[in-house]
PDB file of N, CA and C in Angstrom:
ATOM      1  N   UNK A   1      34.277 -40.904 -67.033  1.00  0.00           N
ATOM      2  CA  UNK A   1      34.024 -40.071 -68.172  1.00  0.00           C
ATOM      3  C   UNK A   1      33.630 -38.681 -67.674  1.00  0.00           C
ATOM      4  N   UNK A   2      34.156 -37.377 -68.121  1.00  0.00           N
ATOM      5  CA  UNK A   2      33.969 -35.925 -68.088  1.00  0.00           C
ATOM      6  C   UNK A   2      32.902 -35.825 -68.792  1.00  0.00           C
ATOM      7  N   UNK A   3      32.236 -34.684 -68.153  1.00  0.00           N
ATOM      8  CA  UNK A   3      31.181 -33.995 -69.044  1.00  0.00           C
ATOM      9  C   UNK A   3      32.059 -33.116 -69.649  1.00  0.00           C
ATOM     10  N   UNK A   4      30.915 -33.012 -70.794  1.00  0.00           N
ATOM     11  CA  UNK A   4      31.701 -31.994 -71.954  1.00  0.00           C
ATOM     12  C   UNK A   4      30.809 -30.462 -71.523  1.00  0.00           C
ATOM     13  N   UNK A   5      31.508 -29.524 -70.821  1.00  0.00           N
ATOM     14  CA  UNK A   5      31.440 -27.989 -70.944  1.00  0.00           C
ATOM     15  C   UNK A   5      30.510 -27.657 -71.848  1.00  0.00           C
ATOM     16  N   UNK A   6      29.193 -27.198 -71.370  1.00  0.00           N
ATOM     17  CA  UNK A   6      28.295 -26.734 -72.515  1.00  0.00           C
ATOM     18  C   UNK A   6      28.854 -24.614 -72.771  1.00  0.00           C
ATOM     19  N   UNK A   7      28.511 -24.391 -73.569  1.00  0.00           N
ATOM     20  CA  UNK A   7      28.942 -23.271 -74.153  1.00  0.00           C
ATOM     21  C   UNK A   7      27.265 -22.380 -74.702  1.00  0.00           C
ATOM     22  N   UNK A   8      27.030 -21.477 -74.073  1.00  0.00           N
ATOM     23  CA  UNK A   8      25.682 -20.545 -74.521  1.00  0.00           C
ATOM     24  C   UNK A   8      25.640 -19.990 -75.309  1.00  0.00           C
ATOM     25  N   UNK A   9      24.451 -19.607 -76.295  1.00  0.00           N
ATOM     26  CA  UNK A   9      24.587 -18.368 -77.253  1.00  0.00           C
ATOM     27  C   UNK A   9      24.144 -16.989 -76.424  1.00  0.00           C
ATOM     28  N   UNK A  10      24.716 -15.830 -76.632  1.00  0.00           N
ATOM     29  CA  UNK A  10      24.688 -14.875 -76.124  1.00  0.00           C
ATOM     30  C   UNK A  10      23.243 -14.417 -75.973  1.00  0.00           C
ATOM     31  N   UNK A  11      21.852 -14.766 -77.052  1.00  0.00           N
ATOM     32  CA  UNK A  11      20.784 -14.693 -77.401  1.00  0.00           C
ATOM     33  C   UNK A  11      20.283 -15.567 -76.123  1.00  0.00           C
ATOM     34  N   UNK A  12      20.380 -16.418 -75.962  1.00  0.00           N
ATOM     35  CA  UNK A  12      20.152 -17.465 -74.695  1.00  0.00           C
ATOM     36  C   UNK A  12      20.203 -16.765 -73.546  1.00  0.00           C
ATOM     37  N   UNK A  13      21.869 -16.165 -73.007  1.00  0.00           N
ATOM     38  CA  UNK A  13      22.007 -15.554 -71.878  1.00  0.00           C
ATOM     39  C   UNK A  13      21.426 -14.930 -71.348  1.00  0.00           C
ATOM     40  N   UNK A  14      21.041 -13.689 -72.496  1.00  0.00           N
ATOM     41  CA  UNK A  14      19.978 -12.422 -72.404  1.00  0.00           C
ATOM     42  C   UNK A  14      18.825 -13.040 -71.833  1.00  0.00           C
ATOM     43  N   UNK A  15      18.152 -13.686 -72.692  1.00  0.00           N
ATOM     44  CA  UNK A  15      16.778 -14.204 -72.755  1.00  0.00           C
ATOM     45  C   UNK A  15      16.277 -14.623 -70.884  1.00  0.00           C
ATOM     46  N   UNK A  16      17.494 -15.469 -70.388  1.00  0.00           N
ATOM     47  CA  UNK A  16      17.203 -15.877 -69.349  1.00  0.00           C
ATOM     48  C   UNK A  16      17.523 -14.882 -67.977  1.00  0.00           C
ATOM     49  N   UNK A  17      18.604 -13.654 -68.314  1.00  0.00           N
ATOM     50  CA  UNK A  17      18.802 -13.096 -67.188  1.00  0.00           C
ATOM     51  C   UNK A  17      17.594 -11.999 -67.353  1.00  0.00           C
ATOM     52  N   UNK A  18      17.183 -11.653 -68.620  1.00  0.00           N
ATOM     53  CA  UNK A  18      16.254 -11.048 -68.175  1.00  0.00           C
ATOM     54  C   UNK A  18      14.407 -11.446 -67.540  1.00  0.00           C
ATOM     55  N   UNK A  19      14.759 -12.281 -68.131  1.00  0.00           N
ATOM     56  CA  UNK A  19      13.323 -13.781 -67.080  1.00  0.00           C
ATOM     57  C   UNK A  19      13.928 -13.094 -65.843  1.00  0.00           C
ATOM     58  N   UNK A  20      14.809 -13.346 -65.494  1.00  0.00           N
ATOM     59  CA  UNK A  20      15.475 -13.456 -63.959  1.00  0.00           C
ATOM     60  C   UNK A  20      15.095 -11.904 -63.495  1.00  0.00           C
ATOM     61  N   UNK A  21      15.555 -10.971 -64.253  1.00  0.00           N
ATOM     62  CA  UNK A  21      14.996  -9.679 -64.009  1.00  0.00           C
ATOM     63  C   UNK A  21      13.831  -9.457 -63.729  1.00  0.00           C
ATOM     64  N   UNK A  22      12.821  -9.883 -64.529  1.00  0.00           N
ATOM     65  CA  UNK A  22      11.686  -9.689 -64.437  1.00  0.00           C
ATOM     66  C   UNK A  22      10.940 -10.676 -63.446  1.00  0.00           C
ATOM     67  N   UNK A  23      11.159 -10.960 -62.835  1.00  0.00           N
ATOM     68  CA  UNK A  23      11.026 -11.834 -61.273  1.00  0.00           C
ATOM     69  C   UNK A  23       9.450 -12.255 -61.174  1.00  0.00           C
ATOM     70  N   UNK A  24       9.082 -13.114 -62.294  1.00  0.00           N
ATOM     71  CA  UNK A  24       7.780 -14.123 -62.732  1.00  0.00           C
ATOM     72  C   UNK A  24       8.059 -14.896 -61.860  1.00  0.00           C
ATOM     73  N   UNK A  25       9.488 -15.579 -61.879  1.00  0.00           N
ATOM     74  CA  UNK A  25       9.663 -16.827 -61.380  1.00  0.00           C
ATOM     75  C   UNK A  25      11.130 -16.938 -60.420  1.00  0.00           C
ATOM     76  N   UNK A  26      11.355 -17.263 -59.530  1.00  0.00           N
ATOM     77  CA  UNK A  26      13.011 -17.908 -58.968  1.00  0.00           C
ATOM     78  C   UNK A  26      13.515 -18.387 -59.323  1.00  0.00           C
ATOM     79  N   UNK A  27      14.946 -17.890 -58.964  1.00  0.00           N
ATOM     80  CA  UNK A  27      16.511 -18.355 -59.752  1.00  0.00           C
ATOM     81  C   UNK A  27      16.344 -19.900 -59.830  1.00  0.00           C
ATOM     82  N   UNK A  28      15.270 -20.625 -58.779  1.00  0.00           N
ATOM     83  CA  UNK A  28      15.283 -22.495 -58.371  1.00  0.00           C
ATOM     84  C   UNK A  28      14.737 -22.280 -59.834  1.00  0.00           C
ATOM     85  N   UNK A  29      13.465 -22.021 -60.228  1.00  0.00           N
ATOM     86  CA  UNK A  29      12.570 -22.083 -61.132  1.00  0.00           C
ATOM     87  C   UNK A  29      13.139 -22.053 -62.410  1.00  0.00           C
ATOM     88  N   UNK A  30      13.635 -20.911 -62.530  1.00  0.00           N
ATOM     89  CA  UNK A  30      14.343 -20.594 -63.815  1.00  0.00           C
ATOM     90  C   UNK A  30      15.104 -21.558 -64.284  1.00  0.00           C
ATOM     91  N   UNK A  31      16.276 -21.877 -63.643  1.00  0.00           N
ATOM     92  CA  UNK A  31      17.481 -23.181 -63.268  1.00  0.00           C
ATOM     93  C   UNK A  31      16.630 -24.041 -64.465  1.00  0.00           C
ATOM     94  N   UNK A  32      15.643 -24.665 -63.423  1.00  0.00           N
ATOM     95  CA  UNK A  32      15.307 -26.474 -64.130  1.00  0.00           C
ATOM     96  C   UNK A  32      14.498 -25.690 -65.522  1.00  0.00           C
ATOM     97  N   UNK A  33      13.737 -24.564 -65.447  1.00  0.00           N
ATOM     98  CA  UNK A  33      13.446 -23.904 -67.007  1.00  0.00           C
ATOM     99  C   UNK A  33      14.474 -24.125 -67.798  1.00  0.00           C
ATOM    100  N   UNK A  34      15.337 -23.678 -67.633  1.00  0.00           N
ATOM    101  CA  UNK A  34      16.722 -23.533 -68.816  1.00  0.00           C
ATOM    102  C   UNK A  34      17.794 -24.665 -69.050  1.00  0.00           C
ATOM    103  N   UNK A  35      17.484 -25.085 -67.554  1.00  0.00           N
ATOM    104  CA  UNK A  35      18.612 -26.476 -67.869  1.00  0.00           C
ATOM    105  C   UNK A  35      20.064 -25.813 -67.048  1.00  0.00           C
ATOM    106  N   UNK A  36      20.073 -24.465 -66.191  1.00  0.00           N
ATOM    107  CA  UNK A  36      21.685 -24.116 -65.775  1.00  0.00           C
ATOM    108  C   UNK A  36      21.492 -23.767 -64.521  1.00  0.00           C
ATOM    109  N   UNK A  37      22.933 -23.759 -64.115  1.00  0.00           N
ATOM    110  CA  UNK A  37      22.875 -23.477 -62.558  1.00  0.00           C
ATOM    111  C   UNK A  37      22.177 -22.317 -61.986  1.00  0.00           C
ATOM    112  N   UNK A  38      21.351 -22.143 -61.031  1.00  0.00           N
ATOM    113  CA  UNK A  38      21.290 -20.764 -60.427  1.00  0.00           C
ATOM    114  C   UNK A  38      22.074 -20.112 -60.260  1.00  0.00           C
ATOM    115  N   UNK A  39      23.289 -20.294 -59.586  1.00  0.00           N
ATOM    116  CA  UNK A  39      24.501 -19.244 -60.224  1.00  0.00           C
ATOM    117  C   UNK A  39      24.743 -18.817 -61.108  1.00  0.00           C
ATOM    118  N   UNK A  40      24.917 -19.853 -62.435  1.00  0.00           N
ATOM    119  CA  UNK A  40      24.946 -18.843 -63.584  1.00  0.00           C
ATOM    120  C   UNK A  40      23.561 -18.064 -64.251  1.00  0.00           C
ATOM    121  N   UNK A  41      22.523 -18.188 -64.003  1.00  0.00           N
ATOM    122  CA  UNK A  41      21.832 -17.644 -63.962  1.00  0.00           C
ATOM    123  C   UNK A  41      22.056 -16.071 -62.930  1.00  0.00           C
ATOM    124  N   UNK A  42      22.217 -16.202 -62.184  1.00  0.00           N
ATOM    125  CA  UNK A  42      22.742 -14.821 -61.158  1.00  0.00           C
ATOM    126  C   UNK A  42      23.235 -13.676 -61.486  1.00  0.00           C
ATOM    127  N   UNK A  43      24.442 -14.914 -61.903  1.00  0.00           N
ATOM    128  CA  UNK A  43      26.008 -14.249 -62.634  1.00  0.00           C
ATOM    129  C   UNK A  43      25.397 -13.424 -63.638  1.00  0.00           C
ATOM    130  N   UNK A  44      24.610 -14.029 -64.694  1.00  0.00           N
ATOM    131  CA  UNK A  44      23.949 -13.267 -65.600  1.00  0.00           C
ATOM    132  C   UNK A  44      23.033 -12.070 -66.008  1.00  0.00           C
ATOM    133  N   UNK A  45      22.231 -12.059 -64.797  1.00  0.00           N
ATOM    134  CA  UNK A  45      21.628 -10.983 -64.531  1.00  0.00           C
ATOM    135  C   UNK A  45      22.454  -9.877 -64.006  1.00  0.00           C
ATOM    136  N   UNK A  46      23.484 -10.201 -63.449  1.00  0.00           N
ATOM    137  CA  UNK A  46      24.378  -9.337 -62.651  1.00  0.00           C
ATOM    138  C   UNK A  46      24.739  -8.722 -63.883  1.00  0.00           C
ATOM    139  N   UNK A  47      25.776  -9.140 -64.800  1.00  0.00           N
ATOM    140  CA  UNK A  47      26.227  -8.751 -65.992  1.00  0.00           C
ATOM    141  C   UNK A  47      25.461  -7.619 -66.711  1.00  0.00           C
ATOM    142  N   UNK A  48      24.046  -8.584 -66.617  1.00  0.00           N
ATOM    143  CA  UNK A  48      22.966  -7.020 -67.475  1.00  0.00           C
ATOM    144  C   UNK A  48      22.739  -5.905 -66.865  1.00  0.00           C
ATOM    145  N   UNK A  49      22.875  -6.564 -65.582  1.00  0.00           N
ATOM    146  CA  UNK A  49      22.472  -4.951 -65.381  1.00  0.00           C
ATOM    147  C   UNK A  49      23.727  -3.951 -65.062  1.00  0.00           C
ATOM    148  N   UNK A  50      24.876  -4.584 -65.175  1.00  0.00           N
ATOM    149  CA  UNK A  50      25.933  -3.569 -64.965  1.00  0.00           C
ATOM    150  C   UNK A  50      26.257  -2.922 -66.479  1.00  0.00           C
ATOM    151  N   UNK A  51      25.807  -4.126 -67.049  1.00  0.00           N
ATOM    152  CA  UNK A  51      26.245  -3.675 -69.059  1.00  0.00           C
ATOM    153  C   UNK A  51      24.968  -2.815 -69.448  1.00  0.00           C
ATOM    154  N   UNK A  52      23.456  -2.773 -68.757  1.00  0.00           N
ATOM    155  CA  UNK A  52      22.760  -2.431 -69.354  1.00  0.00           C
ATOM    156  C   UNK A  52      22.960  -0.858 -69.412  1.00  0.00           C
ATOM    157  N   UNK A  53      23.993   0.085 -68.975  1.00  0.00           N
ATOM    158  CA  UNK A  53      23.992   1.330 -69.333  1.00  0.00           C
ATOM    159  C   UNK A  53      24.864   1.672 -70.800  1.00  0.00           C
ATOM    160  N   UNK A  54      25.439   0.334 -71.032  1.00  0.00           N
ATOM    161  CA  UNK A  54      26.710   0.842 -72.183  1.00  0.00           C
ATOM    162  C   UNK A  54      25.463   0.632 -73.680  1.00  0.00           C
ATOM    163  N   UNK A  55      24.216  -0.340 -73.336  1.00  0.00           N
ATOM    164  CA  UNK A  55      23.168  -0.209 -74.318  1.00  0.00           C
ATOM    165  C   UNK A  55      22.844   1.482 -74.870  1.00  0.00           C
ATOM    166  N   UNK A  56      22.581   1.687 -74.094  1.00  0.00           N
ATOM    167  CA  UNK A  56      21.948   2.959 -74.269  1.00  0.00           C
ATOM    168  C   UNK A  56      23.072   4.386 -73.838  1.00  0.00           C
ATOM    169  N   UNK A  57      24.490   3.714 -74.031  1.00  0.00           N
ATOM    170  CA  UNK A  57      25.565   4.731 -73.837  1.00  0.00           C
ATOM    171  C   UNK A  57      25.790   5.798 -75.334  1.00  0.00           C
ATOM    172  N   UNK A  58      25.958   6.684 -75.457  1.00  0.00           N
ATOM    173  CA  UNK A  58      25.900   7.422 -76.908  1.00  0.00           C
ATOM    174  C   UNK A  58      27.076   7.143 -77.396  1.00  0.00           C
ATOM    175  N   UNK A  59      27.005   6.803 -78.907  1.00  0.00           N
ATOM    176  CA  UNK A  59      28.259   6.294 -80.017  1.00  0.00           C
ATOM    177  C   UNK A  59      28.581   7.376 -80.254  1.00  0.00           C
ATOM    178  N   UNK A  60      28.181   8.634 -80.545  1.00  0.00           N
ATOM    179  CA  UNK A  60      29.471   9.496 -81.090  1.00  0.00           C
ATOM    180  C   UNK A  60      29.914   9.885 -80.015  1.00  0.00           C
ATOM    181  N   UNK A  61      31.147   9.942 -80.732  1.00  0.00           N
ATOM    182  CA  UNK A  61      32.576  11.076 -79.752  1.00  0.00           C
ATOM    183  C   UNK A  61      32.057  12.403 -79.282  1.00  0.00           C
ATOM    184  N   UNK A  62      32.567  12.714 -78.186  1.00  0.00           N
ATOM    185  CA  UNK A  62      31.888  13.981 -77.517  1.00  0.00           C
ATOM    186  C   UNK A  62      33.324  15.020 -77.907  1.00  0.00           C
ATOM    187  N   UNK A  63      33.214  16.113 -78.343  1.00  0.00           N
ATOM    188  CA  UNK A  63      34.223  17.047 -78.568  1.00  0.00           C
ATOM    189  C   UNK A  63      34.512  17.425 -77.809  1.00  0.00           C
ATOM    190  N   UNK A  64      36.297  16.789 -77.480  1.00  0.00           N
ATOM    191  CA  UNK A  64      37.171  17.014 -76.908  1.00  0.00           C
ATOM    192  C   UNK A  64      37.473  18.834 -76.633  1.00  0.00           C
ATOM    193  N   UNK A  65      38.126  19.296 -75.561  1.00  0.00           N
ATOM    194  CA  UNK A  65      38.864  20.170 -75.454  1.00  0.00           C
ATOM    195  C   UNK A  65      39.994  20.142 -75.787  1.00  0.00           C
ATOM    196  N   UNK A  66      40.649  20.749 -76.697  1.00  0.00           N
ATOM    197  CA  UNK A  66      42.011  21.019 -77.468  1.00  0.00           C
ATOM    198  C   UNK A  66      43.403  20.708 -76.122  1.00  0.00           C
ATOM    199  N   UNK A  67      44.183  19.766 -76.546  1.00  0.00           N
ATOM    200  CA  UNK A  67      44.953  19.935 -75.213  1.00  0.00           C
ATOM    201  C   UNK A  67      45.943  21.283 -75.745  1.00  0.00           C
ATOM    202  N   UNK A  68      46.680  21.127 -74.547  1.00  0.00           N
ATOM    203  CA  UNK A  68      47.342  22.673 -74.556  1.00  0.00           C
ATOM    204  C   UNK A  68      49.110  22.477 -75.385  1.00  0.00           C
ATOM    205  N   UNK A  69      49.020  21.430 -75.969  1.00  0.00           N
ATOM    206  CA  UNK A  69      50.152  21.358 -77.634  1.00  0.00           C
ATOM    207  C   UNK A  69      49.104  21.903 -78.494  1.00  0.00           C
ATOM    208  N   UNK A  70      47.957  21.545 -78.674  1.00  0.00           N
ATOM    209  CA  UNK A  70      47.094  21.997 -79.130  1.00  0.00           C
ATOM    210  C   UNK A  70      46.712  23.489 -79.583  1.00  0.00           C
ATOM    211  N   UNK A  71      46.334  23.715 -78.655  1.00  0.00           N
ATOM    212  CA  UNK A  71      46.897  25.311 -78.667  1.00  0.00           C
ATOM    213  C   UNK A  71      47.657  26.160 -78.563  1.00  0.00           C
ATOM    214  N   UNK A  72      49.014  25.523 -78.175  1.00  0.00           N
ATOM    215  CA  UNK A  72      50.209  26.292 -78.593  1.00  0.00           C
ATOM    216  C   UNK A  72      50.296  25.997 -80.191  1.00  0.00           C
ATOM    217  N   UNK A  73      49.752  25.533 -80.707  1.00  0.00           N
ATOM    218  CA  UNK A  73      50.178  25.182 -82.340  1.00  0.00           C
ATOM    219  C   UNK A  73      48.890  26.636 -83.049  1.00  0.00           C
ATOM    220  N   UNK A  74      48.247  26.206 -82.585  1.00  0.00           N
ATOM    221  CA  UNK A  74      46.869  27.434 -83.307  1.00  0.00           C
ATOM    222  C   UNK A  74      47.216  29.254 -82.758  1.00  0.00           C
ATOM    223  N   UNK A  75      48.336  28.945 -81.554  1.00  0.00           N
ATOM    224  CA  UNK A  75      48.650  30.186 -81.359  1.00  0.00           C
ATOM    225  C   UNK A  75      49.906  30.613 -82.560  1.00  0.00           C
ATOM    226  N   UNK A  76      50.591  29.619 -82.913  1.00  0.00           N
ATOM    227  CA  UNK A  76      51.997  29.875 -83.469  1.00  0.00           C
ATOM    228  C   UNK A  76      51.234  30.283 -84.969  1.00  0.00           C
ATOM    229  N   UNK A  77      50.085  29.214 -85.380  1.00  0.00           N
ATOM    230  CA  UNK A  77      49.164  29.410 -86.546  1.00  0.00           C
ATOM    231  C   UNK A  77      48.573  31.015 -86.938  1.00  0.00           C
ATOM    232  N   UNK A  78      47.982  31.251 -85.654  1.00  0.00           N
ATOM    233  CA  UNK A  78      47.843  32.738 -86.181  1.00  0.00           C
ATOM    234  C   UNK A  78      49.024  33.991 -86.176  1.00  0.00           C
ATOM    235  N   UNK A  79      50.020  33.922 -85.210  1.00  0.00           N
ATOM    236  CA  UNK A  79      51.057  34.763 -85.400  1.00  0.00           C
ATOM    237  C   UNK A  79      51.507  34.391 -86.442  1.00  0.00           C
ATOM    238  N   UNK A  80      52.241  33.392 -87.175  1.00  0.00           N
ATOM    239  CA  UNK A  80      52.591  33.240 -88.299  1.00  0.00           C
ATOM    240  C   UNK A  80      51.445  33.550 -89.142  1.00  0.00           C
ATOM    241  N   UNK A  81      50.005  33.747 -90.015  1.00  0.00           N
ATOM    242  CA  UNK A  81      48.904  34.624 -90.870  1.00  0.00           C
ATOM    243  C   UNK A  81      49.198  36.241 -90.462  1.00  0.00           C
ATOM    244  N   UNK A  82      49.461  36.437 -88.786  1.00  0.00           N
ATOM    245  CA  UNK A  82      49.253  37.550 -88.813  1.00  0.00           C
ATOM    246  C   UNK A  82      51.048  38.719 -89.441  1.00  0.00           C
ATOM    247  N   UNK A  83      52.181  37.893 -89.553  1.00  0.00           N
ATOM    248  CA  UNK A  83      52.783  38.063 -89.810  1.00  0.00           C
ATOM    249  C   UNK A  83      53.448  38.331 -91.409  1.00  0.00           C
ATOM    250  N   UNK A  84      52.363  37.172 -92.009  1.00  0.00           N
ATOM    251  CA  UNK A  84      52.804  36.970 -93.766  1.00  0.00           C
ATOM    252  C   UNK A  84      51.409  38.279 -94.275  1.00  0.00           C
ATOM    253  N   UNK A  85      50.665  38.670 -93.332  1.00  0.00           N
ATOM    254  CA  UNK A  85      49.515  39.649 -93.826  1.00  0.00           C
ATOM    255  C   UNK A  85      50.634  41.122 -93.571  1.00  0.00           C
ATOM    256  N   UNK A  86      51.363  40.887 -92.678  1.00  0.00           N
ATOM    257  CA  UNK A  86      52.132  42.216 -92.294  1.00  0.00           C
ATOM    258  C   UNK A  86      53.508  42.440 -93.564  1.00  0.00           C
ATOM    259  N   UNK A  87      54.071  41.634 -93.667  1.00  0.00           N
ATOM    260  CA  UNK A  87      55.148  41.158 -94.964  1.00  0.00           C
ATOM    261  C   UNK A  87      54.081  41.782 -96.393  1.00  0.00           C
ATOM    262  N   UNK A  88      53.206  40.992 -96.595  1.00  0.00           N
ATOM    263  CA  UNK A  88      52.526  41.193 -98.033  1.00  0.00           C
ATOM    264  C   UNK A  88      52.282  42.580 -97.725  1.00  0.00           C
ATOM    265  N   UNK A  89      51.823  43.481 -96.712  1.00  0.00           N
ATOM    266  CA  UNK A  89      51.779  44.748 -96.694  1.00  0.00           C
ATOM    267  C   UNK A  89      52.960  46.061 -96.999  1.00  0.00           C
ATOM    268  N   UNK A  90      53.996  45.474 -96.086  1.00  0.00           N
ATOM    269  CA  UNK A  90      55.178  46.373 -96.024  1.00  0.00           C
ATOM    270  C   UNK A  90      55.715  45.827 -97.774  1.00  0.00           C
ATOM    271  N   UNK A  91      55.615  45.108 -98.303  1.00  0.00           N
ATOM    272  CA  UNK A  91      56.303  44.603 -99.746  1.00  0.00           C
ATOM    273  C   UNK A  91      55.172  45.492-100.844  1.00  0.00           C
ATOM    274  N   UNK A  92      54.219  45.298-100.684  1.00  0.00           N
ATOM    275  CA  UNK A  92      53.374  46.140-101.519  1.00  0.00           C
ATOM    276  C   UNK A  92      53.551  47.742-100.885  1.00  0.00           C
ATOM    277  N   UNK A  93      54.022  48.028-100.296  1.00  0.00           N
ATOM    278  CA  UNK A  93      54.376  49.241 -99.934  1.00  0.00           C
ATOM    279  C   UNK A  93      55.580  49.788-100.924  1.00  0.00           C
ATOM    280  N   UNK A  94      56.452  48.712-100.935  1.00  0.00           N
ATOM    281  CA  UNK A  94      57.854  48.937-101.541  1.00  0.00           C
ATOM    282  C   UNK A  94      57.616  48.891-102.822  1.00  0.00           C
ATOM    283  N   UNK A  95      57.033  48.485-103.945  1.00  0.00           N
ATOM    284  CA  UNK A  95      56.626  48.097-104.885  1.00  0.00           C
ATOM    285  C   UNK A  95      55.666  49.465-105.443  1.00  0.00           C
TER     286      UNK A  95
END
């Protein structure tokens, strides 16, 4: 008969890699605490602390620099204003 694959809640994971972080006790210690391998215990702490910068990574979008289609379009944008301002001039001239 197989053992059946136990499966963690993510709340669990945390809880124990950061025990592990906070180094009260050894990965042996922790293990028979939680009921899991010292490896995965390891594994876990490893995880936090490589993920622990995306915690505190900033959610908004940082404003981009315009790529350069970008600004060939805002250049064509103002020659074309500066052109229909030159038209409405020379026509009210004629008029």
């Amino acid at each position: 008969m197989t053992k059946k694959r136990r499966t963690h809640v993510a709340s669990f994971k945390a809880r124990v890699a950061l025990a592990a972080i906070r180094g009260d006790m050894t990965t042996a210690q922790l293990a028979s605490k939680y009921g899991v391998h010292g490896n995965q215990i390891s594994s876990w702490k490893k995880r936090l602390l490589e993920g622990a910068a995306d915690i505190f990574a900033d959610g908004r979008r940082r404003k981009e620099e315009p790529s350069a289609n970008e600004e060939e379009l805002f250049e064509q944008i103002g020659r074309l204003k500066m052109e229909v301002e030159w038209l409405k001039k020379k026509s009210a001239d004629l008029s």
